[in-house]
Protein backbone atom coordinates (compact mmCIF):
# COMPACT_ATOMS: atom_id res chain seq x y z
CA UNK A 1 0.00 0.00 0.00
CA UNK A 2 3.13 2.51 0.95
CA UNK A 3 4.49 1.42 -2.46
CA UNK A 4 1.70 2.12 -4.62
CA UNK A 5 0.76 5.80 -2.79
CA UNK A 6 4.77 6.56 -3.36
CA UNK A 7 3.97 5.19 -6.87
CA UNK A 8 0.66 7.63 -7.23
CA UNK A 9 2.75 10.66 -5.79
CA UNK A 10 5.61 10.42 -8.14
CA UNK A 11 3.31 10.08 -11.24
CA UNK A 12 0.83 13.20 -9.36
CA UNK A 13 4.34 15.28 -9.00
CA UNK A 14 5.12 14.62 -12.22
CA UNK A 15 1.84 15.34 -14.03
CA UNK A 16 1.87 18.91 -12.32
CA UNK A 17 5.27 20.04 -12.40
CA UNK A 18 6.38 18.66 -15.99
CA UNK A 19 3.40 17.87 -18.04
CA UNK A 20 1.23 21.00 -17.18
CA UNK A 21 4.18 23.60 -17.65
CA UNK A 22 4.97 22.10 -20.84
CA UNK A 23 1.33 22.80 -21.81
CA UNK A 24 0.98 26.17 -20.53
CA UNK A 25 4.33 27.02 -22.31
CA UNK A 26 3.65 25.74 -25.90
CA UNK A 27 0.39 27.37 -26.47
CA UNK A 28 2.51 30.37 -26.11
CA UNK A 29 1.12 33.63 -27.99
CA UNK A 30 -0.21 33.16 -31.69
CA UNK A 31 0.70 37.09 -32.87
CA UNK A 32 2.52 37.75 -35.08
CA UNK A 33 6.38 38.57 -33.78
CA UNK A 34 7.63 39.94 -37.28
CA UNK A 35 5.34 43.11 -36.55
CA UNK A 36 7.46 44.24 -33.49
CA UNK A 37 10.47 45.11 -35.40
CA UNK A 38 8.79 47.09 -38.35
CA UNK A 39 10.11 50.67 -37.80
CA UNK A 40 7.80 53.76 -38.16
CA UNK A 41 7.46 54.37 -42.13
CA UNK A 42 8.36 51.73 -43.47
CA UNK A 43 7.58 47.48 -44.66
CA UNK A 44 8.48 44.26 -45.10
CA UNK A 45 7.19 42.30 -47.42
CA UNK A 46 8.09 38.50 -49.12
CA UNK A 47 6.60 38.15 -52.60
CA UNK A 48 6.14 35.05 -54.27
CA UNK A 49 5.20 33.64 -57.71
CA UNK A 50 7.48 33.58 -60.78
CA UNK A 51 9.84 35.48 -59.00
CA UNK A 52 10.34 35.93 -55.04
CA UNK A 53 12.15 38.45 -53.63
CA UNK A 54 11.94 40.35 -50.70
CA UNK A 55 11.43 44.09 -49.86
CA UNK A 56 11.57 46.33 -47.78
CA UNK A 57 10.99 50.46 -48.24
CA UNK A 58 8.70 53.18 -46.99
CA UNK A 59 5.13 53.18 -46.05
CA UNK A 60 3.15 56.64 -46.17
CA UNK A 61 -0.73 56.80 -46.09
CA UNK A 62 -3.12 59.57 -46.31
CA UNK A 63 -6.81 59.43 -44.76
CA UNK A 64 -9.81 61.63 -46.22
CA UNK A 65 -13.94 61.82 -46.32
CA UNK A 66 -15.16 61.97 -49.38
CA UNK A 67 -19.30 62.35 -50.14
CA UNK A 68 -20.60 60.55 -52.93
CA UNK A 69 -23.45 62.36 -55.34
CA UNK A 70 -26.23 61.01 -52.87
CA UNK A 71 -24.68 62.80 -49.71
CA UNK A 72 -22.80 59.81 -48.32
CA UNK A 73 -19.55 59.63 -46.67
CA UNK A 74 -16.90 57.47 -47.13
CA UNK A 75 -13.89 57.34 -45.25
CA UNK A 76 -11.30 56.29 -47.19
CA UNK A 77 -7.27 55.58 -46.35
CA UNK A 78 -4.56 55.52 -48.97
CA UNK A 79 -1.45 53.45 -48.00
CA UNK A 80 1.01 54.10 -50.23
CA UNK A 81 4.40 51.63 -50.16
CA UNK A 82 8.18 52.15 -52.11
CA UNK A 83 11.19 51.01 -52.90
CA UNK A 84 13.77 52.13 -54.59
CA UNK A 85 16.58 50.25 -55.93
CA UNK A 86 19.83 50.50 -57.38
CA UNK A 87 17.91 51.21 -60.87
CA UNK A 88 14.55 50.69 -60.33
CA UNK A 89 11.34 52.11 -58.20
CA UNK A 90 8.65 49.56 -56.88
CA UNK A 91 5.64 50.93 -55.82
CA UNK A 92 2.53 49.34 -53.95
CA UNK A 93 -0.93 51.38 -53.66
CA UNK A 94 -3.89 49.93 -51.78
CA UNK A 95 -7.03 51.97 -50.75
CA UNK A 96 -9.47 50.84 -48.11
CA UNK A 97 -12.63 52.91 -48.42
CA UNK A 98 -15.33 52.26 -45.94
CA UNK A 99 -18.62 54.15 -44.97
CA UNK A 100 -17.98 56.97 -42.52
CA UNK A 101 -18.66 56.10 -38.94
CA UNK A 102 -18.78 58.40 -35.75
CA UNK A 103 -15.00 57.76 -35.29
CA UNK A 104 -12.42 59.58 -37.97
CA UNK A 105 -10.89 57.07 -40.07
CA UNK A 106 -11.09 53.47 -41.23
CA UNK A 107 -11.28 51.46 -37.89
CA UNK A 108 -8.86 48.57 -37.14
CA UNK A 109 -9.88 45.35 -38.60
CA UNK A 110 -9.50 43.16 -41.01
CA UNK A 111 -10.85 44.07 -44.78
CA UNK A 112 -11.49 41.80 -47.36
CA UNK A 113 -10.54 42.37 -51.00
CA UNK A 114 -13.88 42.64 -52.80
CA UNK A 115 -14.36 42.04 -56.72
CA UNK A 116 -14.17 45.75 -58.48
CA UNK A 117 -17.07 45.56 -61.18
CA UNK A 118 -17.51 49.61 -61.45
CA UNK A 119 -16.08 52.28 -61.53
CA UNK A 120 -14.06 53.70 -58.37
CA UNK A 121 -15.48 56.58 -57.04
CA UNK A 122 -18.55 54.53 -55.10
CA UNK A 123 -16.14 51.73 -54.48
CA UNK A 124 -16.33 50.72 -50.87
CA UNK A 125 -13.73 48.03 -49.98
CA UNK A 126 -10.39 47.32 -50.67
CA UNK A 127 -8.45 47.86 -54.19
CA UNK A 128 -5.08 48.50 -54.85
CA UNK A 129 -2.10 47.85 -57.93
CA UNK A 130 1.41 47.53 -57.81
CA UNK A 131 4.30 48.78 -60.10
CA UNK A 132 7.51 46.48 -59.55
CA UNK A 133 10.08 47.50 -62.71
CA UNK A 134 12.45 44.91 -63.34
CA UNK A 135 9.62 42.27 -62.58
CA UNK A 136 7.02 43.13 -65.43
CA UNK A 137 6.51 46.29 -67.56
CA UNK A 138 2.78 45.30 -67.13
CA UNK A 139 1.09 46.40 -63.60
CA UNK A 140 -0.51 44.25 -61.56
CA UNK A 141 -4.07 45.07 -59.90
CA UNK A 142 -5.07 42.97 -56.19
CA UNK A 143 -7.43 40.19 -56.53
CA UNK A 144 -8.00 38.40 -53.50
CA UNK A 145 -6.48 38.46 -49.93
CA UNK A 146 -7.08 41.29 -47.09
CA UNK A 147 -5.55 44.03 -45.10
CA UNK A 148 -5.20 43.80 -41.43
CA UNK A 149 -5.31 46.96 -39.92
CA UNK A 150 -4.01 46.56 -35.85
CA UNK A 151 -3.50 50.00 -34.97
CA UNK A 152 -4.55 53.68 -36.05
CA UNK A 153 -3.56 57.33 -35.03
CA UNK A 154 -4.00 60.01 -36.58
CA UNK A 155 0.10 60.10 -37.87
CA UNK A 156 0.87 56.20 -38.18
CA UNK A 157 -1.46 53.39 -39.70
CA UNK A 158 0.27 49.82 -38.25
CA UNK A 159 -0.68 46.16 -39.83
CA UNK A 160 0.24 43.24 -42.05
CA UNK A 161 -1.42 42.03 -45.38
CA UNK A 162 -1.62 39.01 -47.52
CA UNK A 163 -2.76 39.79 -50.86
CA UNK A 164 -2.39 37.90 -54.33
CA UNK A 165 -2.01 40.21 -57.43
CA UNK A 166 -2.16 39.65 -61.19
CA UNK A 167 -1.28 41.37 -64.58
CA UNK A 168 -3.06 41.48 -67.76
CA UNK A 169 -1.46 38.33 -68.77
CA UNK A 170 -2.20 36.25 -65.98
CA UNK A 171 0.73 36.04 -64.01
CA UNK A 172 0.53 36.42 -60.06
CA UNK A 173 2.36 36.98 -57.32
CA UNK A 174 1.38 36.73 -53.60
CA UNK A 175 2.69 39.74 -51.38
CA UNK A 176 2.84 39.07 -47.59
CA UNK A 177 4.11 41.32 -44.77
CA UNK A 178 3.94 44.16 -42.25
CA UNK A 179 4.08 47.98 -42.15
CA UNK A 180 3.35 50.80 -40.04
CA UNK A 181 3.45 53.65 -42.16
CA UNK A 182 3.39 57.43 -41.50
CA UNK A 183 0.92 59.93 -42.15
CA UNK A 184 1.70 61.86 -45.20
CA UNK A 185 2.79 65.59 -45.05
C-alpha cells in the first residue's frame, strides 16, 4: 500500500510540475512577432510567384472623407508603399474605403478584398495595384487576400497584409508582410 501511494505521488508530482508547464508554455502567444520590429514608415514584405524576392521600403498613407453624389460619406485611407533600388522604383498602392462612422478614419480590422465591377469613385472596400520594374513592364491590380489593420492614429497606420495580385497576362504573385506607415505631409 506505501508502495503504490509513493507510486501515485511520483506520477501526481510529475503530471503537475512537468506535463502541465509544458502545456501552458507551448500554447505560447499566436501574434505575429515579425510586426514588433517594423520601424515607423516603413515594410516588409516577401513576394512570391514567378519570382520571389523580398522588400523592404517606406510606407506613407493619407486618410480623407469623401461624399458621394447622394450625400454619403466614405472614409477612405490611402497606404502608399516604395522602394527604390539601385535602378529601379517599386511601388505598392492599396485603398481601403469604408462608410464613414462616428470615429475619424477606417477602424482597425480586417478588410477583405472585394471584386471591383464599377467604376471607383462609389467603391467601398479594398483595391489596390502595384508597379515592380524589373519584374514586369505590365502592372498588376489585387485580386483576392485582405488588409489587417491593428493600430490607427491620426500620424501612423500599423498592420500586415496578404494579398495575391495579377497582370493582364495572368501572371501572379502573392505579397505578404507588415508595415506601419506614417501619415503623409
Amino acid at each position: 500500500m506505501l508502495k503504490m501511494i509513493q507510486v501515485l505521488g511520483k506520477s501526481l508530482k510529475m503530471f503537475c510540475f512537468g506535463v502541465i508547464p509544458f502545456i501552458l508554455v507551448s500554447g505560447g502567444s499566436k501574434c505575429d512577432v515579425n510586426n514588433s520590429i517594423i520601424e515607423l514608415g516603413t515594410c516588409s514584405f516577401n513576394v512570391d510567384g514567378s519570382l520571389s524576392f523580398h522588400i523592404d521600403g517606406a510606407a506613407i498613407f493619407t486618410s480623407s472623407i469623401e461624399e458621394d453624389k447622394d450625400g454619403n460619406k466614405i472614409d477612405k485611407l490611402l497606404l502608399n508603399f516604395t522602394t527604390c533600388g539601385v535602378d529601379q522604383i517599386q511601388k505598392f498602392e492599396f485603398v481601403i474605403a469604408n462608410n464613414k462612422k462616428k470615429q475619424h478614419g477606417v477602424p482597425a480590422g480586417v478588410y477583405k478584398i472585394k471584386k471591383l465591377d464599377h467604376l471607383i469613385n462609389n467603391f467601398r472596400g479594398v483595391y489596390g495595384f502595384a508597379d515592380l520594374a524589373g519584374v514586369s513592364e505590365l502592372p498588376y491590380f489585387v485580386k483576392s487576400g485582405d488588409i489587417t489593420i491593428t493600430e490607427n492614429y491620426t500620424d501612423n497606420v500599423g498592420g500586415k497584409l496578404e494579398v495575391q495580385l495579377e497582370n493582364a497576362n495572368g501572371e501572379s504573385l502573392k505579397v505578404k508582410g507588415f508595415f506601419s506607415a506614417d501619415l503623409k505631409i
